[in-house]
N, C-alpha and C. Protein backbone atom coordinates (compact mmCIF):
# COMPACT_ATOMS: atom_id res chain seq x y z
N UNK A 1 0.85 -1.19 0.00
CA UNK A 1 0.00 0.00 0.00
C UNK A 1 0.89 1.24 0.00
N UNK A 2 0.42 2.24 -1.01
CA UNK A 2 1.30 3.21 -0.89
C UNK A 2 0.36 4.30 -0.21
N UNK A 3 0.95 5.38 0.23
CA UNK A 3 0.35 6.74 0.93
C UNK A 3 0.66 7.75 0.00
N UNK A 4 -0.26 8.85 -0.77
CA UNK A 4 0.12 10.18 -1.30
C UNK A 4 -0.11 10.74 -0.48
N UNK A 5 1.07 11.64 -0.18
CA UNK A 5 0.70 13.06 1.24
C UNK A 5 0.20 14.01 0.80
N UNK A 6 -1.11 14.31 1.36
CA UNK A 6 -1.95 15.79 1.08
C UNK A 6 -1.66 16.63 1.92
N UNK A 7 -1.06 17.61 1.75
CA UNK A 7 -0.68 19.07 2.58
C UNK A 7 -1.11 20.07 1.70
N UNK A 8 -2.35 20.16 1.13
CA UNK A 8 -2.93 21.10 0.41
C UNK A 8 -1.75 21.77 -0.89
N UNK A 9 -0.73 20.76 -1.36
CA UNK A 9 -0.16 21.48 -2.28
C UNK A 9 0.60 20.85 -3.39
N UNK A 10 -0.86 19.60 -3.30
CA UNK A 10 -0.38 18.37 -4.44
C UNK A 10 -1.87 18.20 -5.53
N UNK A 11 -0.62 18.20 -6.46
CA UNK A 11 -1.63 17.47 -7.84
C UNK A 11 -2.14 15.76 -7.40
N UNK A 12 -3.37 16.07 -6.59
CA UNK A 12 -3.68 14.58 -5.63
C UNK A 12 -3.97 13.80 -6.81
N UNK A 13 -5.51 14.19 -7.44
CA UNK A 13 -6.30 13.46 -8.71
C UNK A 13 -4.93 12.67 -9.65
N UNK A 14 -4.33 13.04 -10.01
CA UNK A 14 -3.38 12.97 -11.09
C UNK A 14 -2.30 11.63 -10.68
N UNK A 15 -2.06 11.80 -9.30
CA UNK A 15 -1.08 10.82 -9.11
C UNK A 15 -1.71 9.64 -8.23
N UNK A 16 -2.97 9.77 -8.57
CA UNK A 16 -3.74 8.86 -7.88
C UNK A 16 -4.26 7.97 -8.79
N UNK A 17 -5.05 9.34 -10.09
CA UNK A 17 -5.14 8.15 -10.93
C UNK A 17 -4.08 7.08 -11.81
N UNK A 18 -2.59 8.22 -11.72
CA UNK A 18 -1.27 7.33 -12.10
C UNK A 18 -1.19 6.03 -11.45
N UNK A 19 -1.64 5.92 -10.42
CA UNK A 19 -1.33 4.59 -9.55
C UNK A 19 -2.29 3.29 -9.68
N UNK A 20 -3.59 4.25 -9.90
CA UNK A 20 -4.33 3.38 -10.85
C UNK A 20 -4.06 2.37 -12.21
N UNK A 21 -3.84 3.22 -12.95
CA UNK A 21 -3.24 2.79 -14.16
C UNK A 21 -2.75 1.81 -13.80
N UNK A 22 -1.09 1.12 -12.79
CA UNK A 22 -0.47 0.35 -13.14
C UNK A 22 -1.02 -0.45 -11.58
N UNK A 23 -2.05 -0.49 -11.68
CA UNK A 23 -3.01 -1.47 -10.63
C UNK A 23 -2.32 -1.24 -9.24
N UNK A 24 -1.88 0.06 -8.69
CA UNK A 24 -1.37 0.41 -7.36
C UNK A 24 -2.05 0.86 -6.34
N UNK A 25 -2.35 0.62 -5.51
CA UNK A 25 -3.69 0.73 -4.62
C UNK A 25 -3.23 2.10 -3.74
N UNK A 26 -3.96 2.78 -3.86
CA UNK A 26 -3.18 4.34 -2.98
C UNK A 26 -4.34 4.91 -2.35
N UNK A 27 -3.62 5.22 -1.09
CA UNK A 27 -4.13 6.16 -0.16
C UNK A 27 -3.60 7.50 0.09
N UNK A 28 -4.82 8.34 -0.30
CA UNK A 28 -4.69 10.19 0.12
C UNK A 28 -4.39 9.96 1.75
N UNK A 29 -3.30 10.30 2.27
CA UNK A 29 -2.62 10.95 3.36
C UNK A 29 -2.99 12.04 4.07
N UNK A 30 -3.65 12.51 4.87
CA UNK A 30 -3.15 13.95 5.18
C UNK A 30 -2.66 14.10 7.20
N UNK A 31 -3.61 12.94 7.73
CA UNK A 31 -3.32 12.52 9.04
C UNK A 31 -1.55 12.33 9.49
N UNK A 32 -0.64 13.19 10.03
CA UNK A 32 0.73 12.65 9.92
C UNK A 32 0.80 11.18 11.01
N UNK A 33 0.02 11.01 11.51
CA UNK A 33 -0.02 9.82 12.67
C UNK A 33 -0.51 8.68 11.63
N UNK A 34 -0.90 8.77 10.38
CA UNK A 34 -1.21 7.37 9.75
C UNK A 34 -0.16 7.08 8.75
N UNK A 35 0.72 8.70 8.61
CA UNK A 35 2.34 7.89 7.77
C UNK A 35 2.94 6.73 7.54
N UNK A 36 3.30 6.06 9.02
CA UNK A 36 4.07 4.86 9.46
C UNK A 36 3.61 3.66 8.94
N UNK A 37 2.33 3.59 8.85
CA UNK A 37 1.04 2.26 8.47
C UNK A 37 1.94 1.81 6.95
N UNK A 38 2.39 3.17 6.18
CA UNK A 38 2.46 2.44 4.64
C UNK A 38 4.23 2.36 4.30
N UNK A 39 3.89 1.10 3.50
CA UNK A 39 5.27 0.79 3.33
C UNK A 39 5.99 1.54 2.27
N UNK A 40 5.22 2.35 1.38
CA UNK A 40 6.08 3.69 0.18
C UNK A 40 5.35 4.83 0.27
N UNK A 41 5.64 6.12 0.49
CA UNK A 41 5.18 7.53 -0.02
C UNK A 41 5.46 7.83 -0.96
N UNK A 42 4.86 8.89 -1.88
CA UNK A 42 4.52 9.87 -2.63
C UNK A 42 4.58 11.23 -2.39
N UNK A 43 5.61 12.10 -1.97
CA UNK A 43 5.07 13.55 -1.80
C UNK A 43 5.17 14.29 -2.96
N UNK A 44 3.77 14.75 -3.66
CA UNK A 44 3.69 15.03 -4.75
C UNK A 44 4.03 16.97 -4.19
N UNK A 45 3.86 17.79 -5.23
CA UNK A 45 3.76 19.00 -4.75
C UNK A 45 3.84 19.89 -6.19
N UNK A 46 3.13 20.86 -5.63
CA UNK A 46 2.95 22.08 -7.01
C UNK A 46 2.40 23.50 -6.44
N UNK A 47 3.62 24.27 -6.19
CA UNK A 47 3.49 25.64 -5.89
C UNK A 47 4.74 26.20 -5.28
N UNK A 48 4.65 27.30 -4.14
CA UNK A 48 5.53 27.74 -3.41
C UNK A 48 5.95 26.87 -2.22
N UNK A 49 7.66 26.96 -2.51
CA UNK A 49 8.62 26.04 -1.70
C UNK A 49 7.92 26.76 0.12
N UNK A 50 7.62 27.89 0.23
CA UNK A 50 7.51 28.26 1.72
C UNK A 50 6.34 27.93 2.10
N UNK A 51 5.16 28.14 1.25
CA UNK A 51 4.04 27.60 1.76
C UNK A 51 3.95 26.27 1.80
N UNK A 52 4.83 25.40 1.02
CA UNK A 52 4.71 23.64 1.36
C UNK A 52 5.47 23.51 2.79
N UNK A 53 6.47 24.25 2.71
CA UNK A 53 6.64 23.82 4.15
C UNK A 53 6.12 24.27 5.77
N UNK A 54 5.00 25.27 5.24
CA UNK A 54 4.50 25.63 6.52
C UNK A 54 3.50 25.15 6.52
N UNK A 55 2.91 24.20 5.19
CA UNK A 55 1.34 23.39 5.77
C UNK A 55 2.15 22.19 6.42
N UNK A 56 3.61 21.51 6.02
CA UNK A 56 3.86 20.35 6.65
C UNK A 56 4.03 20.48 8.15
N UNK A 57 4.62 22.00 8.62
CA UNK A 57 5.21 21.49 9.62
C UNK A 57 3.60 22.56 10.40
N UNK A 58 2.89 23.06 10.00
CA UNK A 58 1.62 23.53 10.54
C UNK A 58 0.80 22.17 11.55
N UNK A 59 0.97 21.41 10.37
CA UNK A 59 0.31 19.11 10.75
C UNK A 59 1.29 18.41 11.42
N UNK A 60 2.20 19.19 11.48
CA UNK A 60 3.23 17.98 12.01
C UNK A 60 3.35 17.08 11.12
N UNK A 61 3.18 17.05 9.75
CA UNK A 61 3.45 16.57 8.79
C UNK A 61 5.57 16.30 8.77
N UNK A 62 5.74 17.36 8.89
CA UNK A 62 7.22 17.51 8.61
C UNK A 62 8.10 16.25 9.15
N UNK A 63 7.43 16.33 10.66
CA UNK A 63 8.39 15.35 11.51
C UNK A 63 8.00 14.16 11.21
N UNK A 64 6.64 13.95 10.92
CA UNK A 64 6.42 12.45 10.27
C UNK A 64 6.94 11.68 9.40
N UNK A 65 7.48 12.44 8.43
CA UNK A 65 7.81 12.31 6.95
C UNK A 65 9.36 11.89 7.35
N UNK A 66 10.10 12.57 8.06
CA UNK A 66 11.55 12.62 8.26
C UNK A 66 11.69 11.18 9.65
N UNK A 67 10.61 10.95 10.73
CA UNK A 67 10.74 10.03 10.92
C UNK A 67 10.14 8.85 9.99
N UNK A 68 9.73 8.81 9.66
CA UNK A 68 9.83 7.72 8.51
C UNK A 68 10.72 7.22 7.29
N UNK A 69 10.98 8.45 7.13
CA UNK A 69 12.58 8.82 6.23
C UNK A 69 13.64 7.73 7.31
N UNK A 70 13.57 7.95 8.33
CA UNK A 70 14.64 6.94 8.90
C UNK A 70 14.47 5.10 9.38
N UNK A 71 12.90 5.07 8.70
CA UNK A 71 12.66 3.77 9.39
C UNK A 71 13.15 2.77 8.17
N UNK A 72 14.05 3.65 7.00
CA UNK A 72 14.32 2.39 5.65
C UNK A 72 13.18 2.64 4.69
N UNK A 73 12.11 2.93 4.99
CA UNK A 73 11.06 2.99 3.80
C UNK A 73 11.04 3.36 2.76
N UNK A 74 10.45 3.29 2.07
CA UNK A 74 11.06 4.31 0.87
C UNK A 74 10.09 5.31 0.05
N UNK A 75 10.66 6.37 -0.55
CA UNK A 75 9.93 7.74 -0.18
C UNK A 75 10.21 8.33 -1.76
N UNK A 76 9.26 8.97 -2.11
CA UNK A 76 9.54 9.47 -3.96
C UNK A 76 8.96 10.72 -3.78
N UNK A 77 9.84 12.22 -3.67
CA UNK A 77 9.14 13.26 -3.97
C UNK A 77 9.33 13.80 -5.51
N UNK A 78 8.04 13.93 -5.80
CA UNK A 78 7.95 14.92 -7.55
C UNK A 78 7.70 16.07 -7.47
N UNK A 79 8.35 17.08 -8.42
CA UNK A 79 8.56 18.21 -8.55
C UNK A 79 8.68 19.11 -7.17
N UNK A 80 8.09 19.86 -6.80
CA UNK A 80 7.88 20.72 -5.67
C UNK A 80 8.45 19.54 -4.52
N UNK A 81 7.26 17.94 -4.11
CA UNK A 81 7.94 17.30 -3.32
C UNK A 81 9.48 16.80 -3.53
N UNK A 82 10.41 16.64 -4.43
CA UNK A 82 11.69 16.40 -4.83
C UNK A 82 12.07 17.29 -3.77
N UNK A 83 11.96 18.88 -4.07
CA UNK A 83 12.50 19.93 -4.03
C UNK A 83 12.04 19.85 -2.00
N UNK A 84 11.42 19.61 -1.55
CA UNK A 84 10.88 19.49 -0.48
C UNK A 84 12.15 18.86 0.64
N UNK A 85 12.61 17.69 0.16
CA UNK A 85 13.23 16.52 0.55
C UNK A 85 14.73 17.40 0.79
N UNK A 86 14.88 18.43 0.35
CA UNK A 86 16.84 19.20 0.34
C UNK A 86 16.74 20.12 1.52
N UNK A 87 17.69 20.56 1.90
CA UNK A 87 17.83 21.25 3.26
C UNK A 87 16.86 22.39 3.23
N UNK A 88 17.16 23.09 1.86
CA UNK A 88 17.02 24.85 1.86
C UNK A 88 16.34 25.04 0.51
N UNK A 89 16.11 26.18 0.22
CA UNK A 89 15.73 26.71 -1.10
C UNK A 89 15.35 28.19 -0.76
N UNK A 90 15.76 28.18 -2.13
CA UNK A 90 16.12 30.19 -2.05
C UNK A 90 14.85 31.05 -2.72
N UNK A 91 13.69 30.52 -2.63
CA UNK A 91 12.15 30.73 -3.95
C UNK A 91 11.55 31.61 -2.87
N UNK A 92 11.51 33.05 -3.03
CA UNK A 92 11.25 34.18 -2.49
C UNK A 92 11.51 33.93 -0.93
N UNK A 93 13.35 34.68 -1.11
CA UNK A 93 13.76 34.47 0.27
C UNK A 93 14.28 32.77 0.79
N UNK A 94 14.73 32.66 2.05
CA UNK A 94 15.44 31.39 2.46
C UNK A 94 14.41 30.50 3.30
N UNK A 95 14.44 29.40 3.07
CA UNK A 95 13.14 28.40 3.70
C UNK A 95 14.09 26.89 3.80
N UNK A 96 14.05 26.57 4.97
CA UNK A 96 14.26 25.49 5.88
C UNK A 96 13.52 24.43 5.50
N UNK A 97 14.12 23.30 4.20
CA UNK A 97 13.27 22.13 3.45
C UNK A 97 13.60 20.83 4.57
N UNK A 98 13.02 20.23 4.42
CA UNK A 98 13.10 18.33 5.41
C UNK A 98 14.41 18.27 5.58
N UNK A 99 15.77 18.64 4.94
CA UNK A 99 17.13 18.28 5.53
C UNK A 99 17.02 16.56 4.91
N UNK A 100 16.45 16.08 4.19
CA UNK A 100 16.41 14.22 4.16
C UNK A 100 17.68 13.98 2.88
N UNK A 101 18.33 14.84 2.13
CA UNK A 101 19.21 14.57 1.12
C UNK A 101 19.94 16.11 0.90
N UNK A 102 20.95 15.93 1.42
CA UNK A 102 22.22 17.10 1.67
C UNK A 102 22.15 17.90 0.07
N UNK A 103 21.55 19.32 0.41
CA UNK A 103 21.63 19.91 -1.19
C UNK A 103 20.83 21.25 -0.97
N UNK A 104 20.32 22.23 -1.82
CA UNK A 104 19.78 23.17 -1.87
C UNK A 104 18.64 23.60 -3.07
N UNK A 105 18.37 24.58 -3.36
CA UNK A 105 16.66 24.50 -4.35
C UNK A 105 17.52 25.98 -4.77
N UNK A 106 17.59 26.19 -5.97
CA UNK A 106 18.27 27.82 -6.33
C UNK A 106 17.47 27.85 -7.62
N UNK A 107 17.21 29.10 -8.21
CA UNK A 107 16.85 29.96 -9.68
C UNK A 107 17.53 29.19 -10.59
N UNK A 108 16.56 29.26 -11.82
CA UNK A 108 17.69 28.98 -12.90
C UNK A 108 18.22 30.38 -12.86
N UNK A 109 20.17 30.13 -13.41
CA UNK A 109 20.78 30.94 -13.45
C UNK A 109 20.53 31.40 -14.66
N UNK A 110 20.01 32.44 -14.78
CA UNK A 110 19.83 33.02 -16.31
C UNK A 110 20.98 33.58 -17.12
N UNK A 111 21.90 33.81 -16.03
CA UNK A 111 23.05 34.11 -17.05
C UNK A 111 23.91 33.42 -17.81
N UNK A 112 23.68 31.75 -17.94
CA UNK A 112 23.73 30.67 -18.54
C UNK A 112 22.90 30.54 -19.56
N UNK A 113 21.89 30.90 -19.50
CA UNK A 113 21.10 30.43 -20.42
C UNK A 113 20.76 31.26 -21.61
N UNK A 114 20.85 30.71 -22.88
CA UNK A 114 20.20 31.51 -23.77
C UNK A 114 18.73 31.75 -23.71
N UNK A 115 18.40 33.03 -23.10
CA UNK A 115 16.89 33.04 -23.04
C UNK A 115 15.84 33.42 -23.93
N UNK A 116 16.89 33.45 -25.44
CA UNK A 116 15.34 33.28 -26.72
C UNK A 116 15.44 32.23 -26.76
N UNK A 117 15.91 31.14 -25.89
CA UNK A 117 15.61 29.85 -26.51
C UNK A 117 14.84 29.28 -25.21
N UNK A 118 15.23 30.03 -24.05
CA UNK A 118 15.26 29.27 -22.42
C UNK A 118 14.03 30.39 -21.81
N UNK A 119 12.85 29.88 -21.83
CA UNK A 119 12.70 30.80 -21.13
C UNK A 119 12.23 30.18 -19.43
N UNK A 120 12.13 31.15 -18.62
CA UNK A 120 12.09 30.36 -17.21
C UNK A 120 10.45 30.87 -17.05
N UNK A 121 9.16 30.02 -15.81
CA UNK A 121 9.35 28.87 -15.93
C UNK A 121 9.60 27.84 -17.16
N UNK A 122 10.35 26.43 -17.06
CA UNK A 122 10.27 25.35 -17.91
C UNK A 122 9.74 24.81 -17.74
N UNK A 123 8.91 24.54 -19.38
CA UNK A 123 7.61 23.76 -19.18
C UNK A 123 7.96 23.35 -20.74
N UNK A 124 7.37 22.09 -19.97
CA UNK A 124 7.29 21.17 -21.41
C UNK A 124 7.92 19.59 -21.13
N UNK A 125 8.54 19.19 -22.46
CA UNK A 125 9.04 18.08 -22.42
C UNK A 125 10.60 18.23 -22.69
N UNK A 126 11.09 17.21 -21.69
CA UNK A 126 12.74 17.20 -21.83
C UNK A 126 13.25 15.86 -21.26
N UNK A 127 14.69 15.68 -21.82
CA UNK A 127 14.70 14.37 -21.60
C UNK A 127 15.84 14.44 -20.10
N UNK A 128 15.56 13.21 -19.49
CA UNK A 128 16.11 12.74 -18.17
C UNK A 128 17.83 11.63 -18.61
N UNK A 129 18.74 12.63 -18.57
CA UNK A 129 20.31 11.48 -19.29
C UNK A 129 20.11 10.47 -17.57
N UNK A 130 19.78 9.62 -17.52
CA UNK A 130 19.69 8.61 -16.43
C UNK A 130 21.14 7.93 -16.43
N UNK A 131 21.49 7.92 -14.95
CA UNK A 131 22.44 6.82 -14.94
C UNK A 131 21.59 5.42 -14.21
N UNK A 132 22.44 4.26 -14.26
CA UNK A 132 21.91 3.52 -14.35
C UNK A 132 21.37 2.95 -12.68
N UNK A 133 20.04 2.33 -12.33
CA UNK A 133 19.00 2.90 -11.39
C UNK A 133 18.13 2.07 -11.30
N UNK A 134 17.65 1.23 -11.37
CA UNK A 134 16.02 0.49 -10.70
C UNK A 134 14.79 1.53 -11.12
N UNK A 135 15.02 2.83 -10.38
CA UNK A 135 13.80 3.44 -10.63
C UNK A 135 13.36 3.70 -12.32
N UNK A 136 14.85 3.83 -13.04
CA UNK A 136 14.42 3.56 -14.72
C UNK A 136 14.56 2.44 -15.31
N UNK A 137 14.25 1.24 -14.63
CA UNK A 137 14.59 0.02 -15.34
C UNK A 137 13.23 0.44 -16.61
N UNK A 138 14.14 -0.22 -17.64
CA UNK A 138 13.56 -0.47 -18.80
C UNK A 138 13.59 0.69 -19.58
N UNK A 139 14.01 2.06 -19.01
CA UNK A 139 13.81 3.18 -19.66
C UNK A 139 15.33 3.52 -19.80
N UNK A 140 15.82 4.63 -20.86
CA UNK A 140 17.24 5.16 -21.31
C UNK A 140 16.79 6.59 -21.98
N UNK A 141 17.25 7.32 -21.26
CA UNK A 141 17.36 8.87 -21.72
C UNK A 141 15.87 9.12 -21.43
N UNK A 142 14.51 9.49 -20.61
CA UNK A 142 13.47 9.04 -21.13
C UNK A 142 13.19 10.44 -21.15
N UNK A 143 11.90 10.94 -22.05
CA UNK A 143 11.49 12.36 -21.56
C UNK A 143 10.33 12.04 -20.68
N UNK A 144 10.56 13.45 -20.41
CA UNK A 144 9.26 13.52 -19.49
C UNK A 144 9.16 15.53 -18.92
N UNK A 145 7.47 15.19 -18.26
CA UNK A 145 7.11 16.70 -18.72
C UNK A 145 8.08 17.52 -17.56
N UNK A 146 7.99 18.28 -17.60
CA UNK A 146 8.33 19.30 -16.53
C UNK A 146 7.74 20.62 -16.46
N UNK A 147 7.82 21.16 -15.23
CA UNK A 147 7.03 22.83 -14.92
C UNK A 147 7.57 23.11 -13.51
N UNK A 148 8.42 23.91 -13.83
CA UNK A 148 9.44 24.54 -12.88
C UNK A 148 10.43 25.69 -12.84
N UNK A 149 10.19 27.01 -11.88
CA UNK A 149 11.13 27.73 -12.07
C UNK A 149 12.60 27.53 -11.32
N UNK A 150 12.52 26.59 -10.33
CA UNK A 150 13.81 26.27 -9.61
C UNK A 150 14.44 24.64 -9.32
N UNK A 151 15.58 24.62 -9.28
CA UNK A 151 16.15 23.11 -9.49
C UNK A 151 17.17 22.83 -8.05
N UNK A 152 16.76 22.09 -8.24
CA UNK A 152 18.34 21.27 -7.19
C UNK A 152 19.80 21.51 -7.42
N UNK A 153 20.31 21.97 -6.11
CA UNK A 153 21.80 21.82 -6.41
C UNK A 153 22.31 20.66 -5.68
N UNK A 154 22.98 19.70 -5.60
CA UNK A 154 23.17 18.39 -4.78
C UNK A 154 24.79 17.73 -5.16
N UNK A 155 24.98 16.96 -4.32
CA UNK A 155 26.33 16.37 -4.84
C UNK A 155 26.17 14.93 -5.87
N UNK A 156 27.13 14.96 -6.70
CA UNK A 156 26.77 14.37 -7.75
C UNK A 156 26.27 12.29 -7.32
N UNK A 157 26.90 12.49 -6.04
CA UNK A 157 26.46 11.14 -5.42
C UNK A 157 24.94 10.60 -5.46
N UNK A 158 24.53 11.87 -5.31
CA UNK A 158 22.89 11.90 -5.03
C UNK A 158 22.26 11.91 -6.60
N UNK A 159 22.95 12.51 -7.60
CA UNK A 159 22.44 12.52 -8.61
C UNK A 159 22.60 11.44 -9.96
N UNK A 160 20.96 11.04 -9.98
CA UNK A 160 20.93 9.91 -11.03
C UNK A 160 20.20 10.32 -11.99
N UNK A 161 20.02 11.30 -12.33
CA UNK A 161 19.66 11.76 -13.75
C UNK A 161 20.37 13.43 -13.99
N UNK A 162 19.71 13.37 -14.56
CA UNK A 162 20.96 15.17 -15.20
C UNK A 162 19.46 15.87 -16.50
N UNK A 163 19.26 16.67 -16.38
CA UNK A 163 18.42 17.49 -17.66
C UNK A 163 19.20 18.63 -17.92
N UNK A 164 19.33 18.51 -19.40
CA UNK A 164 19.63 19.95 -20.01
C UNK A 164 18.78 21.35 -20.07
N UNK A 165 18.75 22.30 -19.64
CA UNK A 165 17.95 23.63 -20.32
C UNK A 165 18.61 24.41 -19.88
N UNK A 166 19.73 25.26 -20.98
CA UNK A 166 20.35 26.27 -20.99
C UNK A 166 22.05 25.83 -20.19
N UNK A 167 21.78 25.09 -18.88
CA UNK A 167 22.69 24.24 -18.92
C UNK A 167 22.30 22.84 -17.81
N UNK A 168 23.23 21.91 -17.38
CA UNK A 168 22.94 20.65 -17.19
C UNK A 168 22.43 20.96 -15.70
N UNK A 169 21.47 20.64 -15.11
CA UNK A 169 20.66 20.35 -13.86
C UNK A 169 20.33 19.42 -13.22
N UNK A 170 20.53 19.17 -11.94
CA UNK A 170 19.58 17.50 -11.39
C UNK A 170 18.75 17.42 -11.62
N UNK A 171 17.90 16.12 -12.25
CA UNK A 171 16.72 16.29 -12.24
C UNK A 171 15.65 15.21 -11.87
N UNK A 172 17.22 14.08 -11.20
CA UNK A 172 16.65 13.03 -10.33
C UNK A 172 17.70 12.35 -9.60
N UNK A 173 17.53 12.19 -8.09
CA UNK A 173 18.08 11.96 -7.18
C UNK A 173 17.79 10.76 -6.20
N UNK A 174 18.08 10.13 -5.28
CA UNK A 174 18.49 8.67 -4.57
C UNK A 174 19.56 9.44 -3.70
N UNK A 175 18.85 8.83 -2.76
CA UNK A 175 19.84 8.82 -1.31
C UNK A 175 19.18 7.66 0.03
N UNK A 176 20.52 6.39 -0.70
CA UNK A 176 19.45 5.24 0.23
C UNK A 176 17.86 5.14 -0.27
N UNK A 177 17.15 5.17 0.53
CA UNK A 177 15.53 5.12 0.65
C UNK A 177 14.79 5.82 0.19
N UNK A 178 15.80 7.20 -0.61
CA UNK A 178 14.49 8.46 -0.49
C UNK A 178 14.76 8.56 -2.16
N UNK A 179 13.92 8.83 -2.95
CA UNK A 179 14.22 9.05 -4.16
C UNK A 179 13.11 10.26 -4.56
N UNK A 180 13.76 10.56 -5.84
CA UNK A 180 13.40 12.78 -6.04
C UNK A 180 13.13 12.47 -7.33
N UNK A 181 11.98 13.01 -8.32
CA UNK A 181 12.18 13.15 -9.25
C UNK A 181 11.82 15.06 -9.58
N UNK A 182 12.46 15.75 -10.20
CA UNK A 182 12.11 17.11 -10.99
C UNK A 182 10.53 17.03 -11.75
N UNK A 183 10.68 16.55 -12.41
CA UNK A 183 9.12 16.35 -13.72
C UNK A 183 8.47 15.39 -13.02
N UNK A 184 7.53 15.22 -13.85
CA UNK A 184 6.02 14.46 -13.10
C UNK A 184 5.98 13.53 -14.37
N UNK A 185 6.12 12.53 -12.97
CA UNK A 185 5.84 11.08 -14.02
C UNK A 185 3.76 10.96 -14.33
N UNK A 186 3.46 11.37 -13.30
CA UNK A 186 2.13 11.61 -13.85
C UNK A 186 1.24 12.28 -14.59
N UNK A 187 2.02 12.58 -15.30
CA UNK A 187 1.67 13.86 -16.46
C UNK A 187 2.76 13.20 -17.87
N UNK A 188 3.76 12.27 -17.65
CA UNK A 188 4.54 12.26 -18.91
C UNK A 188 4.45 10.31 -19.47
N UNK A 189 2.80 10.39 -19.70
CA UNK A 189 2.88 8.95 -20.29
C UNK A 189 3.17 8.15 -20.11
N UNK A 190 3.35 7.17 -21.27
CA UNK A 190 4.15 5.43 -20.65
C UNK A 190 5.66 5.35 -20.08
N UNK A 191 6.12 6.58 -20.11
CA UNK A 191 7.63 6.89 -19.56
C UNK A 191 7.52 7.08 -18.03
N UNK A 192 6.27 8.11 -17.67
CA UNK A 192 6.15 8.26 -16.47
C UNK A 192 5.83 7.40 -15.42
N UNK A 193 4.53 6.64 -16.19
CA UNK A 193 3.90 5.54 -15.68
C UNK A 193 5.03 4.36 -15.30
N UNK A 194 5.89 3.68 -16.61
CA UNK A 194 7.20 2.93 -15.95
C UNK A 194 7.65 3.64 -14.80
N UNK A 195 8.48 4.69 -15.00
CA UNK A 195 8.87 5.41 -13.46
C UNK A 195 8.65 4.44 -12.34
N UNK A 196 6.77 5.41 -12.11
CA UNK A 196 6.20 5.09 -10.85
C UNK A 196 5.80 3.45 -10.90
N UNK A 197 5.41 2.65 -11.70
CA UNK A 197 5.66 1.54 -11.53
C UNK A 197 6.90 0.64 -11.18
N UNK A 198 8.34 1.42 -11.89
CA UNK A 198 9.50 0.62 -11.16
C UNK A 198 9.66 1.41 -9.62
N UNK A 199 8.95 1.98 -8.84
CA UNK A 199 9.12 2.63 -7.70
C UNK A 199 8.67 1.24 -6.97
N UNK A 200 6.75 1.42 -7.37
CA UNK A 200 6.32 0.36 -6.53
C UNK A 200 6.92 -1.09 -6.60
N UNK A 201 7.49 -1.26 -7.51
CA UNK A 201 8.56 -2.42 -7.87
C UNK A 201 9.75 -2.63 -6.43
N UNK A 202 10.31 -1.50 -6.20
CA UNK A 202 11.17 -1.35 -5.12
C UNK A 202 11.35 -2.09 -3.47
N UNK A 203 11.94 -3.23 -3.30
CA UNK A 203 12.03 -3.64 -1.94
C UNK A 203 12.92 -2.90 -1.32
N UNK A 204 12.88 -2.43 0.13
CA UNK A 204 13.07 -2.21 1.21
C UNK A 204 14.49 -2.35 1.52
């Protein structure tokens, strides 16, 4: 049984019916005292890095998530939730993220980027250079969507995928138990859908 965490700042419908699709039985979350019950999370997320973290730690959501983060389980944040999972992030002003994978949340640097070609937010489709991973079995280079004005900075230990726009970015991460994706596998087709199916695939 998996748990999606609702803290008022997830695309719920979407990654619920993703789980559907590949016959995954899921439960909407929002109680932090019923965390522990499931053996994989989901923290999905879509908006501002400060307001996700003041509905988590408003529920006591925060401490739930991070003790469970230590019981081995294993844990997949997308987009906003990815970004959730790193110490810090700099998205209007400095905000104190879960600390669960040593790294930071910064702007695209625009002075990298060609911006008649780049513009920020990125949205669309782009591809994921994967190194090699469980969570992409069966997949190589895959695309998938994205919608985001800020990315991960992390050490390259943590990083198992890489996306190009304007220049190279994390855009999927592993540390032990906890795994990050940038883009939404529930929004990017039979690419996405594998994803989250080699997740629930995942033993302990």
């Amino acid at each position: 049984m998996v748990a999606i965490i609702d803290y008022n700042m997830g695309n719920l419908a979407s990654v619920y019916n993703a789980c559907s699709l590949i016959d995954q039985e899921a439960i909407i979350v929002s109680d932090p005292n019923e965390v522990r019950k499931y053996n994989k999370i989901i923290l999905p997320g879509v908006g501002a890095y400060g307001d996700a973290m003041e509905h988590l730690k408003t529920t006591g959501m925060d401490e739930a998530l991070k003790e469970y983060a230590t019981s081995g389980k294993l844990i997949i944040g997308i987009c906003l939730g990815m970004q959730l999972l790193f110490q810090s992030s700099e998205e209007f002003g400095y905000h104190e993220g879960l600390g669960l994978i040593e790294g930071k949340v910064v702007a695209f640097d625009k002075t990298k980027m060609d911006m008649a070609n780049h513009k920020v937010p990125h949205v669309g489709w782009n591809k994921i250079l994967n190194k090699s991973n469980k969570l992409f079995n069966g997949l190589e280079n895959p695309y998938l969507y994205f919608v985001h004005s800020y990315h991960v900075v992390t050490d390259d230990a943590f990083t198992i995928g890489t996306t190009h726009y304007g220049y190279d970015f994390t855009s999927a991460v592993q540390k032990e138990n906890i795994y990050g994706l940038q883009p939404h596998p529930e929004k990017s087709h039979d690419n996405g859908i594998r994803i989250l199916k080699n997740f629930m695939q995942l033993k302990i």
